[in-house]
C-alpha atoms as a PDB file:
ATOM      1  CA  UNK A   1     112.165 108.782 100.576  1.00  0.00           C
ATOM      2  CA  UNK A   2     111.988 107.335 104.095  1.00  0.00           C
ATOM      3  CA  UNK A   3     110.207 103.876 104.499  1.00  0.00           C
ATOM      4  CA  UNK A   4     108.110 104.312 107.614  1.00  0.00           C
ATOM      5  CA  UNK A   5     106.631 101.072 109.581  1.00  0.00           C
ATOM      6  CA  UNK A   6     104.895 100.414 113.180  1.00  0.00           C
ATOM      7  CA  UNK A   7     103.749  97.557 114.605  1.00  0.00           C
ATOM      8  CA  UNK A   8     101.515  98.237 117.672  1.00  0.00           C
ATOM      9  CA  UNK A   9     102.977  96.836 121.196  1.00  0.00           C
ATOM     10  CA  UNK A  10     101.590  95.624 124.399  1.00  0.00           C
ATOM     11  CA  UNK A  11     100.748  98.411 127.280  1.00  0.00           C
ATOM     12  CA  UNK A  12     104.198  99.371 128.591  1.00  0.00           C
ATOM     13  CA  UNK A  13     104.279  98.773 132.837  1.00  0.00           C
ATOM     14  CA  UNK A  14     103.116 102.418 133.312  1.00  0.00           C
ATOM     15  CA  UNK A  15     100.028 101.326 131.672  1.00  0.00           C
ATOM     16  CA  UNK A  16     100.611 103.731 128.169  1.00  0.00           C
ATOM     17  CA  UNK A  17     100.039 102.010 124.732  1.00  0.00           C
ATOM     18  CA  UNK A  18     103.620 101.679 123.224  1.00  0.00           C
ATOM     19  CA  UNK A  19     104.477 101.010 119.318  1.00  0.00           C
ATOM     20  CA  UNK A  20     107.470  99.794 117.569  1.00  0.00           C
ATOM     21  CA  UNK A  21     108.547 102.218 114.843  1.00  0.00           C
ATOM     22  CA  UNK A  22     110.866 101.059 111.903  1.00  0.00           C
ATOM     23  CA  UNK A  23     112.693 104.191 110.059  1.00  0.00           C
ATOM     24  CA  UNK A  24     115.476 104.144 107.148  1.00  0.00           C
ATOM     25  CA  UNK A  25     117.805 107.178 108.031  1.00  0.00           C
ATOM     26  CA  UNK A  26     120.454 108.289 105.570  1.00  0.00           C
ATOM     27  CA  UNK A  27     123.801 107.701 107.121  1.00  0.00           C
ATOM     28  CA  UNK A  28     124.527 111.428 107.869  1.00  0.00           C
ATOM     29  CA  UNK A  29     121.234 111.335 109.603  1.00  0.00           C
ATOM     30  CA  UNK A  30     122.160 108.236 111.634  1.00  0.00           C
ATOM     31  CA  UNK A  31     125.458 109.846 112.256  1.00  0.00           C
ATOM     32  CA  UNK A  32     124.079 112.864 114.232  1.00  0.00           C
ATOM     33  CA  UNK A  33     121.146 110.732 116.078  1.00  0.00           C
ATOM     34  CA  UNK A  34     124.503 109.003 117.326  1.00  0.00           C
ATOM     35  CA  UNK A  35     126.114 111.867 118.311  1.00  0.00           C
ATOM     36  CA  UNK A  36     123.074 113.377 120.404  1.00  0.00           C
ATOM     37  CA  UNK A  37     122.314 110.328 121.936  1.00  0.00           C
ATOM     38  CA  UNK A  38     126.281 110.090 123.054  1.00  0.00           C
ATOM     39  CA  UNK A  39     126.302 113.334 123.748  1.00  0.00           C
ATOM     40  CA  UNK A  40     123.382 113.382 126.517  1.00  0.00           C
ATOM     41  CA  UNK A  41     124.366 109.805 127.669  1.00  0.00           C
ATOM     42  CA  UNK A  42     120.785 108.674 126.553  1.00  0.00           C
ATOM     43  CA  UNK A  43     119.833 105.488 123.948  1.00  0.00           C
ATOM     44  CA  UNK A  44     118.989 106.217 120.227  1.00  0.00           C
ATOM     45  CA  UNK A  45     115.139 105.395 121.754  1.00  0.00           C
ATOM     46  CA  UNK A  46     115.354 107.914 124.363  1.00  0.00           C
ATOM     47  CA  UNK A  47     116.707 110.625 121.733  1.00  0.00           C
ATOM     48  CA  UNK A  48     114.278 110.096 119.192  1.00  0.00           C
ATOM     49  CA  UNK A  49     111.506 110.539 121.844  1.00  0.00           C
ATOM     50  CA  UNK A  50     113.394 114.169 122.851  1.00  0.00           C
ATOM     51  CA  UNK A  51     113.372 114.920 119.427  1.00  0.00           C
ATOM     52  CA  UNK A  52     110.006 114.327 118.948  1.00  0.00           C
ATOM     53  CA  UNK A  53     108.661 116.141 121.692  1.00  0.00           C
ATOM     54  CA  UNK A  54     110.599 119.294 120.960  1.00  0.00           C
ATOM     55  CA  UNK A  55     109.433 119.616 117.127  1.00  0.00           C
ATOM     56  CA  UNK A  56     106.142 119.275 118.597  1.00  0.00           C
ATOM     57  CA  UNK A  57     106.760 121.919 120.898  1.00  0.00           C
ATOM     58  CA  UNK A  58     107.769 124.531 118.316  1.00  0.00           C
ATOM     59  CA  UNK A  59     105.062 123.288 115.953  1.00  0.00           C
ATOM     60  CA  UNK A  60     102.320 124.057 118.608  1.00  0.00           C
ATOM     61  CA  UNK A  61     103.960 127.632 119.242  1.00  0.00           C
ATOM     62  CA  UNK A  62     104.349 128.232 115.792  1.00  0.00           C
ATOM     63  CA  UNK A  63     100.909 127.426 115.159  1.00  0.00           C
ATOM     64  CA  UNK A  64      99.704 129.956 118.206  1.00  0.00           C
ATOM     65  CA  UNK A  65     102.059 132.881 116.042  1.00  0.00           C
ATOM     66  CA  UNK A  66     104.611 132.597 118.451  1.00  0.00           C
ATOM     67  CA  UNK A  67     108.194 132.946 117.010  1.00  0.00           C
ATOM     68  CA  UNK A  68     111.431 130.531 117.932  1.00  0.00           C
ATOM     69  CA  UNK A  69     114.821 131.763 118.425  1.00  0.00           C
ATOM     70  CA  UNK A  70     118.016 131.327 120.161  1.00  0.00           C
ATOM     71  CA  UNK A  71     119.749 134.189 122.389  1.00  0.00           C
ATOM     72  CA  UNK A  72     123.557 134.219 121.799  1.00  0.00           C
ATOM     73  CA  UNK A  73     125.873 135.956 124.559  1.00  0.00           C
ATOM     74  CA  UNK A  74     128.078 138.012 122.365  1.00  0.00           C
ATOM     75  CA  UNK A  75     129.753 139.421 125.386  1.00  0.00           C
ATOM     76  CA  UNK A  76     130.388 142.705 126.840  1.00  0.00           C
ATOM     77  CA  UNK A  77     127.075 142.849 127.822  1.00  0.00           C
ATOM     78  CA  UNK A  78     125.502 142.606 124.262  1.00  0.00           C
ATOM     79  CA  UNK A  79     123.487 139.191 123.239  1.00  0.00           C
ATOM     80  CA  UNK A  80     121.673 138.528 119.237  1.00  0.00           C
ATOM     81  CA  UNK A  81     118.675 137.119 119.086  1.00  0.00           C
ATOM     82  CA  UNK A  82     118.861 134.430 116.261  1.00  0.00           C
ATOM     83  CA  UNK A  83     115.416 133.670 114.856  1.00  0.00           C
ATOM     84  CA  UNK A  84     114.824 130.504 113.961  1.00  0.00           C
ATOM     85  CA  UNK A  85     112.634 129.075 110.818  1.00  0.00           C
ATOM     86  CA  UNK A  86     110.957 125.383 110.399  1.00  0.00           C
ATOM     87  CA  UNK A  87     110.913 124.329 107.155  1.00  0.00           C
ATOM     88  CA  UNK A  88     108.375 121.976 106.169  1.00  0.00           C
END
């Protein structure tokens, strides 16, 4: 199981509370956070954050009965709309 620690930080310069955040990620895990963050050109912080802020996202529409998917262009004209499921 993931060992979770935070340690409350000074106001940040845009005046929001900040906190420091310790997490154990399996090496797979740490792997892909690696990869996104490479990917977009952005630090492991920054990704996290993203990350964070887009499960949140789908939780909230989730929670209003709304439904998340992905539209794939199949071409010729056709696309398949891929429903996506949260577990957990």
């Amino acid at each position: 199981m993931p060992r979770l620690s935070s340690v409350q930080t000074p106001p940040h310069a845009n005046g929001t509370d900040g906190s420091r955040l310790s997490v154990n990620l399996a090496g797979d895990t740490m792997a892909a956070l690696k990869e996104l963050a490479e990917r977009k050109g952005s630090t492991l912080s920054d990704t996290v954050r993203r990350a964070i802020a887009v499960l949140k996202y789908f939780d909230c529409q989730t929670e209003r009965g709304h439904e998340i998917a992905t539209i794939e262009d199949l071409g010729g004209g056709k696309t398949q709309v891929n429903r996506v499921v949260l577990l957990g």
